[in-house]
C-alpha atoms as a PDB file:
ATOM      1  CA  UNK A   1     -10.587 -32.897 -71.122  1.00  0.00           C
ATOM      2  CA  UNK A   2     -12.151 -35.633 -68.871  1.00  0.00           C
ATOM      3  CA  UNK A   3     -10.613 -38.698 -67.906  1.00  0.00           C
ATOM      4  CA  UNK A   4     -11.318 -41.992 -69.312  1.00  0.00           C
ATOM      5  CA  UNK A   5     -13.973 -43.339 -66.991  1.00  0.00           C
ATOM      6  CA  UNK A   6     -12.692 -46.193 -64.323  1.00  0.00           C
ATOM      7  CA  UNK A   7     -16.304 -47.635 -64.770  1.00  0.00           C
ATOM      8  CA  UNK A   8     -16.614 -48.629 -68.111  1.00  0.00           C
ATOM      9  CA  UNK A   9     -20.098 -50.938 -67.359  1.00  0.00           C
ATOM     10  CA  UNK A  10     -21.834 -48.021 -65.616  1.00  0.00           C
ATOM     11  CA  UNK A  11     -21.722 -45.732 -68.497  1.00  0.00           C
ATOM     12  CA  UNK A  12     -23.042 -48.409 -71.242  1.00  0.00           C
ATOM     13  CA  UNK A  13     -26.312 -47.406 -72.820  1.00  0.00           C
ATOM     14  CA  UNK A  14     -28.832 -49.620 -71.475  1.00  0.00           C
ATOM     15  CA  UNK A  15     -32.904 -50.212 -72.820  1.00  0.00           C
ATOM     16  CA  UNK A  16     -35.131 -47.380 -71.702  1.00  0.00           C
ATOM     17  CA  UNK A  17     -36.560 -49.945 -69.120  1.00  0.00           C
ATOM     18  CA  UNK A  18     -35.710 -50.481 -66.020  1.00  0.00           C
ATOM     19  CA  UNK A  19     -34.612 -54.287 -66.022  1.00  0.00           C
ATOM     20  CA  UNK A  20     -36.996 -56.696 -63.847  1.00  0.00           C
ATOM     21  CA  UNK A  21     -33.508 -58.500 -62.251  1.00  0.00           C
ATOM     22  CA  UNK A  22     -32.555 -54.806 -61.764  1.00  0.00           C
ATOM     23  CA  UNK A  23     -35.414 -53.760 -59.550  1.00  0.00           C
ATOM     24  CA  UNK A  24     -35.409 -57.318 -58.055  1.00  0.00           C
ATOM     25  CA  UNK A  25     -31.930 -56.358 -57.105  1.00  0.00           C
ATOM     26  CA  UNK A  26     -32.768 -53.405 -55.185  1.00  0.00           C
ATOM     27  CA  UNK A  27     -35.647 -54.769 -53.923  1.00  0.00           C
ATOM     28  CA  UNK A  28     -33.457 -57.394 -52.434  1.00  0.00           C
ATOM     29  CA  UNK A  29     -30.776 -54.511 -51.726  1.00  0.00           C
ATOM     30  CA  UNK A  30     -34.092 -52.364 -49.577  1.00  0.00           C
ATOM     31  CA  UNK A  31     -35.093 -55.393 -48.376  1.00  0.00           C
ATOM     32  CA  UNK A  32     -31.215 -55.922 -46.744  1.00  0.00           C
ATOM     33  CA  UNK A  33     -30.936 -52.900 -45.314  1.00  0.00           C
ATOM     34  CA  UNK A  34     -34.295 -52.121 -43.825  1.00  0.00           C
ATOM     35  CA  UNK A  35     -33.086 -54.523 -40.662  1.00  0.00           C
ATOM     36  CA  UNK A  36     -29.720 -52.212 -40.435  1.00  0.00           C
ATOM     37  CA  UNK A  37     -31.824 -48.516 -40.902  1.00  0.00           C
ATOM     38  CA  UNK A  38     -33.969 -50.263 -38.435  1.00  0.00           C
ATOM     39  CA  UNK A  39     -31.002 -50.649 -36.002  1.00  0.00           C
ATOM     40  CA  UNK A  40     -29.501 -47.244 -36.432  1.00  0.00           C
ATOM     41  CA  UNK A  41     -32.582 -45.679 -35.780  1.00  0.00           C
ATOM     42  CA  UNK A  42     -32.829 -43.611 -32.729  1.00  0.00           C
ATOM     43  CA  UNK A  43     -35.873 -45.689 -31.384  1.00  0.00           C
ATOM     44  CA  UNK A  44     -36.912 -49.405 -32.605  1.00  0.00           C
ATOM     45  CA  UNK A  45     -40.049 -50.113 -33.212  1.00  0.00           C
ATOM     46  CA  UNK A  46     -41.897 -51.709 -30.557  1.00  0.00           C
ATOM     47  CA  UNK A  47     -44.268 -53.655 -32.741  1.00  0.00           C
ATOM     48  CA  UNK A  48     -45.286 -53.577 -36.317  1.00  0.00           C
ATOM     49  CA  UNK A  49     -47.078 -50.591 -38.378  1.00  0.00           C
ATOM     50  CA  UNK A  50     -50.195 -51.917 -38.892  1.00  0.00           C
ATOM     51  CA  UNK A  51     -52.243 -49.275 -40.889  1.00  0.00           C
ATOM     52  CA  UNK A  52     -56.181 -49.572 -40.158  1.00  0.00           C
ATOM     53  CA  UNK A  53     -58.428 -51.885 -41.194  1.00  0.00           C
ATOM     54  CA  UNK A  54     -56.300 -55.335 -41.909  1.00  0.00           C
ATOM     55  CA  UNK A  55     -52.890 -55.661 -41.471  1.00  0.00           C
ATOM     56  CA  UNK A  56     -51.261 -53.266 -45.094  1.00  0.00           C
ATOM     57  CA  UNK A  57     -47.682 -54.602 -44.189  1.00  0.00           C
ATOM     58  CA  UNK A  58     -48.470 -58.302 -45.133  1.00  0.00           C
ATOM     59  CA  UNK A  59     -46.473 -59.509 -48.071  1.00  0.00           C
ATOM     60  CA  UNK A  60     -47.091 -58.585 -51.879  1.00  0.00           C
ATOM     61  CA  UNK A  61     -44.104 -58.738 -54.434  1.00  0.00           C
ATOM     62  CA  UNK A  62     -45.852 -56.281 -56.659  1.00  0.00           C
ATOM     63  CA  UNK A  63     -46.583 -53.893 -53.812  1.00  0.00           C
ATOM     64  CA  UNK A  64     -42.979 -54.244 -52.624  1.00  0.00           C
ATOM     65  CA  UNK A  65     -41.495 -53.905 -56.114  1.00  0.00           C
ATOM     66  CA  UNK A  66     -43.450 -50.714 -56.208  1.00  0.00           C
ATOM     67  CA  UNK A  67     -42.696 -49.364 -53.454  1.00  0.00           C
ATOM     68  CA  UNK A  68     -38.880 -49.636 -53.891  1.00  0.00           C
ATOM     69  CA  UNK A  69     -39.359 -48.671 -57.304  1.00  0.00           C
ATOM     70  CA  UNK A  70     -40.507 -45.399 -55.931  1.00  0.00           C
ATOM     71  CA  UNK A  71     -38.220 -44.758 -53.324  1.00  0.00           C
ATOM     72  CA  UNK A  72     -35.655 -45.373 -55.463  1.00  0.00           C
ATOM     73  CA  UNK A  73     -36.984 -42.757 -58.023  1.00  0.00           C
ATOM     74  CA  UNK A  74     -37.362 -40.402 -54.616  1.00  0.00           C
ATOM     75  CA  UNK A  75     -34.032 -40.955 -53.683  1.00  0.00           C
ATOM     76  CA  UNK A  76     -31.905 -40.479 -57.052  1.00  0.00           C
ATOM     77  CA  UNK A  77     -34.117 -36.973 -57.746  1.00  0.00           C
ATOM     78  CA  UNK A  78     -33.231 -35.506 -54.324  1.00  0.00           C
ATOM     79  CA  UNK A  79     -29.530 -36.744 -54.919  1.00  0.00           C
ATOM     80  CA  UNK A  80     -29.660 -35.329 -58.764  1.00  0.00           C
ATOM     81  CA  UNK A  81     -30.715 -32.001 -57.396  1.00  0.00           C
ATOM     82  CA  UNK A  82     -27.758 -32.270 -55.051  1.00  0.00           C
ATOM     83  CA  UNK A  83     -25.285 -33.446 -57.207  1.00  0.00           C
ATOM     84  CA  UNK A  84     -25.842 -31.188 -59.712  1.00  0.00           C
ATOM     85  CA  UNK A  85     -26.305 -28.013 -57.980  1.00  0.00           C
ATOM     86  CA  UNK A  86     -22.899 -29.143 -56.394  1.00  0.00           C
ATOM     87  CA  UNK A  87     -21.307 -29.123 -59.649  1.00  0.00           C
ATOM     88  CA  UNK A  88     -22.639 -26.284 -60.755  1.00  0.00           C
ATOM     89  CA  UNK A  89     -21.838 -23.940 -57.794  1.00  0.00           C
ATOM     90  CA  UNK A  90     -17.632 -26.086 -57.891  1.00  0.00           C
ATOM     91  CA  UNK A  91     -16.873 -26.994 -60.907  1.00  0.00           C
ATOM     92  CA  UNK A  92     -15.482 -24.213 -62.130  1.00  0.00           C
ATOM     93  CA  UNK A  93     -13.377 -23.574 -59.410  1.00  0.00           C
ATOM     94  CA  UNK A  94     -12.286 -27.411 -58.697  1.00  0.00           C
ATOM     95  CA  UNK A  95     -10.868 -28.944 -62.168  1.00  0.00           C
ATOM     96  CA  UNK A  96     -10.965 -32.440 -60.819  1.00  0.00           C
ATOM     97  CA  UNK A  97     -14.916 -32.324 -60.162  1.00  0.00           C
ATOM     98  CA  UNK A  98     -15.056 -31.441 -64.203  1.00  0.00           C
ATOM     99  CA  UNK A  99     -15.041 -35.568 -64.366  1.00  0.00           C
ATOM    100  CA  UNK A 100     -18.146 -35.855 -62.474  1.00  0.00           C
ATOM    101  CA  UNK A 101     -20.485 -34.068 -65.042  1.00  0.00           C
ATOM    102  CA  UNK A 102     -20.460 -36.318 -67.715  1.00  0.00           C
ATOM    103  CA  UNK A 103     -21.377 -39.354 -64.870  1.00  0.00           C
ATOM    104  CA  UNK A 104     -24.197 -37.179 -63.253  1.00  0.00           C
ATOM    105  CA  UNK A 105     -25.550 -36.202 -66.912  1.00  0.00           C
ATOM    106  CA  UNK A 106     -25.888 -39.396 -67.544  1.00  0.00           C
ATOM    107  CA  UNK A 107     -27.329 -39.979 -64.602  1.00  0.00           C
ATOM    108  CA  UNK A 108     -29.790 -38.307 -65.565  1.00  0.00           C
ATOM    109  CA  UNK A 109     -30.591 -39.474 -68.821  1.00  0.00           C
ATOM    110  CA  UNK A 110     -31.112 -42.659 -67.482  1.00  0.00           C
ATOM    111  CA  UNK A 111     -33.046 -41.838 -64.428  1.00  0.00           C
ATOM    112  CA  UNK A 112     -35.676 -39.567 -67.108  1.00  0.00           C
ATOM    113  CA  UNK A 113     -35.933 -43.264 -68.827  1.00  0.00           C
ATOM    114  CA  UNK A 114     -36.992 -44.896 -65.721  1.00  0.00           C
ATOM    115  CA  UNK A 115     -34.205 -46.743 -65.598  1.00  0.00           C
ATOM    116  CA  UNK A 116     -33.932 -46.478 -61.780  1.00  0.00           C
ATOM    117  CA  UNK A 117     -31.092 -49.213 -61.032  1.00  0.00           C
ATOM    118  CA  UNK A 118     -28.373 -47.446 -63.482  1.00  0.00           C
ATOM    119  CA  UNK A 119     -29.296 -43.929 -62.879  1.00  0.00           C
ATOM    120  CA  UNK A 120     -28.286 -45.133 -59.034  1.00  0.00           C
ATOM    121  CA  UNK A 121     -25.473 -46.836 -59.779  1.00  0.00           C
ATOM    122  CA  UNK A 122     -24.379 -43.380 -61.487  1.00  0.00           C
ATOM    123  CA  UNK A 123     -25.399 -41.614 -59.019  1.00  0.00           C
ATOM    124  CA  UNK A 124     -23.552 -43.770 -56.724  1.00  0.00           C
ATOM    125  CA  UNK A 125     -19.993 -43.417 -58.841  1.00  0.00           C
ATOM    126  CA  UNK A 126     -20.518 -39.766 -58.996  1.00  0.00           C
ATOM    127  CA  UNK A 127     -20.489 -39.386 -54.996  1.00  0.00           C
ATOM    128  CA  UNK A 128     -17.570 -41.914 -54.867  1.00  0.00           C
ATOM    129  CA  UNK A 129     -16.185 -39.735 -57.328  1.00  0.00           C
ATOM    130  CA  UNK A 130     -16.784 -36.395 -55.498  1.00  0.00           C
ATOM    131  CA  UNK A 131     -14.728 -38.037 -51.785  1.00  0.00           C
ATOM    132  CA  UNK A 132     -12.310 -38.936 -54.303  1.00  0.00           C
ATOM    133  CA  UNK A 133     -11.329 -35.627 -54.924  1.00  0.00           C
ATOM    134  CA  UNK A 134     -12.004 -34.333 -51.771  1.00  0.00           C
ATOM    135  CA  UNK A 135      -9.743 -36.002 -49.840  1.00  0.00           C
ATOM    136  CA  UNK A 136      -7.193 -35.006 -52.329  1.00  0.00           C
ATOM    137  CA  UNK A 137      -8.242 -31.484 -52.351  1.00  0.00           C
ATOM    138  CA  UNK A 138      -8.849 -30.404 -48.757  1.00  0.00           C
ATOM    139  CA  UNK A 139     -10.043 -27.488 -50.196  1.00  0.00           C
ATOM    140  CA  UNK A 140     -13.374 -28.700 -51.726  1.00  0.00           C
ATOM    141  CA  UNK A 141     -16.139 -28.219 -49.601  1.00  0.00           C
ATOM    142  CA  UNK A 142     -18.670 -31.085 -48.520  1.00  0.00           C
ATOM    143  CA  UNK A 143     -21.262 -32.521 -50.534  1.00  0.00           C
ATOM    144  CA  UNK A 144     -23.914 -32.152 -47.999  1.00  0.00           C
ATOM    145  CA  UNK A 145     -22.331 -29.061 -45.976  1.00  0.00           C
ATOM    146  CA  UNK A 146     -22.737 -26.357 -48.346  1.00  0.00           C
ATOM    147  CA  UNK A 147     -21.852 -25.077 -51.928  1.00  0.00           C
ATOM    148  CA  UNK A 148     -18.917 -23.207 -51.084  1.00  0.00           C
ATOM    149  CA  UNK A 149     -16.089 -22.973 -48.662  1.00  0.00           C
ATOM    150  CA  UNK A 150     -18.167 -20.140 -47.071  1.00  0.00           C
ATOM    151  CA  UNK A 151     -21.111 -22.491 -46.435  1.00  0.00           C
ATOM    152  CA  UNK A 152     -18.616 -25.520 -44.738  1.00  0.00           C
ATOM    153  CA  UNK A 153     -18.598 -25.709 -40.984  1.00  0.00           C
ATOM    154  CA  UNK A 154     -17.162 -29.571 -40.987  1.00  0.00           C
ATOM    155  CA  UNK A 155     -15.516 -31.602 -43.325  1.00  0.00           C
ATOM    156  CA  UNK A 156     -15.565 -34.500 -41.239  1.00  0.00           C
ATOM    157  CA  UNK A 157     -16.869 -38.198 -42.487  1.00  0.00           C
ATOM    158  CA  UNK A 158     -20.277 -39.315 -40.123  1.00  0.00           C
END
């Protein structure tokens, strides 16, 4: 039986459609943390990509929105892949992580309807989800370090 979910918003049906204040938002969102990646990187760029003939990095909202549009896509594949080969090889073994299909389904479902900004959000809840229960359950291996307990060589937050 799975647990009433905390997030009642993030599971709502939404149009097949991404939403254009959606994508504006992580547009914005990209657009915030491009400065931080920036400063965590292990070398800062010395001076802007510029990309042959003319300068490609000069403004363009529909070139931006694009681009985020498909890194975001990028981004929730890989981590659908991950999630759900997570669940898939734990599951069974770790009752708790039985809550996280139904949010990583969905997922999913929204992510095949292009609807980029909710299947993230999902995606987002199901890795909150998944620390949740690890740090209740020592026991369940790391997201990122490996399928099984076999696979884990840290369990330690980076």
């Amino acid at each position: 039986m799975f647990a009433p979910n905390p997030y009642p918003s993030a599971t709502t049906a939404s149009t097949s459609q991404p939403q254009p204040a959606d994508v504006q938002q992580l547009v914005g969102l990209l657009g915030s943390l491009m400065p931080l990646l920036l400063r965590l990187g292990p070398q800062p760029l010395e001076q802007p990509f510029q990309g042959g003939p003319g300068n490609v990095m000069v403004p363009n909202p529909a070139i931006d929105h694009q681009a985020a549009e498909n890194l975001i896509a990028d981004v929730s594949a890989h981590a659908l892949r991950t999630l759900s080969g997570y669940l898939e090889a734990n599951a069974g073994r770790h009752a708790g992580l039985e809550t996280c299909v139904p949010i990583v389904t969905q997922a999913a479902q929204r992510f095949a309807a292009r609807d980029y900004a909710e299947a993230f959000n999902l995606i987002w809840l199901a890795y909150r989800a998944i620390e949740t229960i690890r740090a209740a359950d020592p026991q369940l291996p790391p997201l990122r370090g490996g399928s099984t307990p076999a696979d884990q060589t840290s369990s330690s937050i980076h």
